[in-house]
C-alpha atoms as a PDB file:
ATOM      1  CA  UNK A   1       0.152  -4.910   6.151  1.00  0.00           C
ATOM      2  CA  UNK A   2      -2.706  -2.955   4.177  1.00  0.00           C
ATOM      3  CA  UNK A   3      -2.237  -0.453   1.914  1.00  0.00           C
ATOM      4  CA  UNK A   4      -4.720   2.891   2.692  1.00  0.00           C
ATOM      5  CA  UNK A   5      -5.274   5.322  -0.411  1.00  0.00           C
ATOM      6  CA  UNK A   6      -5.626   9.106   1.211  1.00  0.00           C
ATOM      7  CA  UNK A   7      -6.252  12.205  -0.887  1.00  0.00           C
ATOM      8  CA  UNK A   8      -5.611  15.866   0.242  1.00  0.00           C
ATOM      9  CA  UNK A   9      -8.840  18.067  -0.733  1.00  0.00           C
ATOM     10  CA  UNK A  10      -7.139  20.992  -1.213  1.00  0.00           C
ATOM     11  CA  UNK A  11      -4.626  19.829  -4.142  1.00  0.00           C
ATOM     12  CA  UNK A  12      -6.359  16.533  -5.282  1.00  0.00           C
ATOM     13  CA  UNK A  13      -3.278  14.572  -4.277  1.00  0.00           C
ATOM     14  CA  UNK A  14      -3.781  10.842  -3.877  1.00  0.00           C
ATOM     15  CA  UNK A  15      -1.621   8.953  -1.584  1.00  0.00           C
ATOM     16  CA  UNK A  16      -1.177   5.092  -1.155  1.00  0.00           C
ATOM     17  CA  UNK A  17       0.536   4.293   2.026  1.00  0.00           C
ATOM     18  CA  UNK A  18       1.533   1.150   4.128  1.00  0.00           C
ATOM     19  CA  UNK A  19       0.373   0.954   6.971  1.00  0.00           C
ATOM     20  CA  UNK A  20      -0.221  -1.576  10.317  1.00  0.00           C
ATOM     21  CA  UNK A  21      -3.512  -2.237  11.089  1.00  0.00           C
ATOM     22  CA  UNK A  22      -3.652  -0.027  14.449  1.00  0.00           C
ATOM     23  CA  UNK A  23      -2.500   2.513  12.480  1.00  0.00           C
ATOM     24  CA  UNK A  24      -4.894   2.916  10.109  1.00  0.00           C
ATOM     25  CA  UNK A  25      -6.149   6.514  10.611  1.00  0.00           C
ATOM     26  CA  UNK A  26      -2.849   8.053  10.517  1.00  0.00           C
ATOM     27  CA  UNK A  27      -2.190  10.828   7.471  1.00  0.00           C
ATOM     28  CA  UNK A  28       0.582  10.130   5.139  1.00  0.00           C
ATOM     29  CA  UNK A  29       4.213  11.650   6.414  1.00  0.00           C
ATOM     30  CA  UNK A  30       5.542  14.800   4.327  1.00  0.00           C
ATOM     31  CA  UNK A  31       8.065  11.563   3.241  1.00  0.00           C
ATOM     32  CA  UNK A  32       5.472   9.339   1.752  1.00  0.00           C
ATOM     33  CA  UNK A  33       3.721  12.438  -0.443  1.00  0.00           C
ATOM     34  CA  UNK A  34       5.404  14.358  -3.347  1.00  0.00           C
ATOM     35  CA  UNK A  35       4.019  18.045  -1.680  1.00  0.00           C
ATOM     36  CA  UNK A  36       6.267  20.535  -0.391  1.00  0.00           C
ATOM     37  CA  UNK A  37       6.207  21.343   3.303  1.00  0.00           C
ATOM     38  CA  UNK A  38       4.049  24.479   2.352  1.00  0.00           C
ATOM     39  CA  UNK A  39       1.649  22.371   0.726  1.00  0.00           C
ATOM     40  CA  UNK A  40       1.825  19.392   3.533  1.00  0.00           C
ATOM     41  CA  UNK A  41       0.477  22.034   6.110  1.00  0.00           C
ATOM     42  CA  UNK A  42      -2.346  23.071   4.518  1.00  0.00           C
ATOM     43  CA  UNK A  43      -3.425  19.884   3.499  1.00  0.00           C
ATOM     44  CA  UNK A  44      -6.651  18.384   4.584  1.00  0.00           C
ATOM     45  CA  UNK A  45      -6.194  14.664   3.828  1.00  0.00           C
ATOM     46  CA  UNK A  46      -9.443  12.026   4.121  1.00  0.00           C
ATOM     47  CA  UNK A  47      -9.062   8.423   3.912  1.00  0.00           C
ATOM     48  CA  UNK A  48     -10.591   6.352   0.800  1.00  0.00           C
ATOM     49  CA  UNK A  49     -11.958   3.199   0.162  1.00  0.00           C
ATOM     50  CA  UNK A  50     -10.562   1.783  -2.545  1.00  0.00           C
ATOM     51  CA  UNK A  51     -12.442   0.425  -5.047  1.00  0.00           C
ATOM     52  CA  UNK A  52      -9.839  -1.822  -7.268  1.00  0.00           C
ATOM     53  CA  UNK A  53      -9.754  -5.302  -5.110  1.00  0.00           C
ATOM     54  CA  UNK A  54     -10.531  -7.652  -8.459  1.00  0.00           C
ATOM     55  CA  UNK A  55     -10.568 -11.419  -7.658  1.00  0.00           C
ATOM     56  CA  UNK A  56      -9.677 -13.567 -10.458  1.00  0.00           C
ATOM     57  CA  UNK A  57     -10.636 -16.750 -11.179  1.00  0.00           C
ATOM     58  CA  UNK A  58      -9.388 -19.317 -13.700  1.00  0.00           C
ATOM     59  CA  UNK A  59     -10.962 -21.978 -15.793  1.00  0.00           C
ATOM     60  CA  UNK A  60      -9.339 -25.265 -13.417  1.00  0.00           C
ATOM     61  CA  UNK A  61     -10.949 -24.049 -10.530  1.00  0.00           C
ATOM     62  CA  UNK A  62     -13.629 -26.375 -10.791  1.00  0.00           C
ATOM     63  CA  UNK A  63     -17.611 -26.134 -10.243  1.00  0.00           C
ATOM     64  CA  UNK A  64     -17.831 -26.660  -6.872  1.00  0.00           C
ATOM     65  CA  UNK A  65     -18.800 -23.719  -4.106  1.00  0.00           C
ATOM     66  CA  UNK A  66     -17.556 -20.991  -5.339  1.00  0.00           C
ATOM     67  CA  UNK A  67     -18.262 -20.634  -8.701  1.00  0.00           C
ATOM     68  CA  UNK A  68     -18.496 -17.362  -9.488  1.00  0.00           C
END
């Protein structure tokens, strides 16, 4: 399953959650974040794209396609 990064606008709060692939536009739970149910309600949480997929590649791979 993928992992979706979330972050409440009001408190700056980012979230990484685990989630199915049908799912993928569902908040974070009051369990998954560290807020307080106060703070839960009046968050306004938007979904990120994450930017830290790194591929690595080492020297055996050869020179074939896919040399990056």
């Amino acid at each position: 399953m993928p992992i979706y990064m979330w972050e409440d606008t009001v408190t700056n709060t980012a979230v990484e959650v685990i989630r199915a692939f049908d799912d993928y536009q569902d908040p974070p739970t009051i369990e998954e974040t560290k807020l307080t149910p106060e703070e839960y309600k009046a968050a306004k949480w938007e979904r990120l794209i994450s930017s830290k997929i790194m591929m690595n590649r080492g020297p055996s791979w050869g020179g074939s396609k896919g040399n990056w």
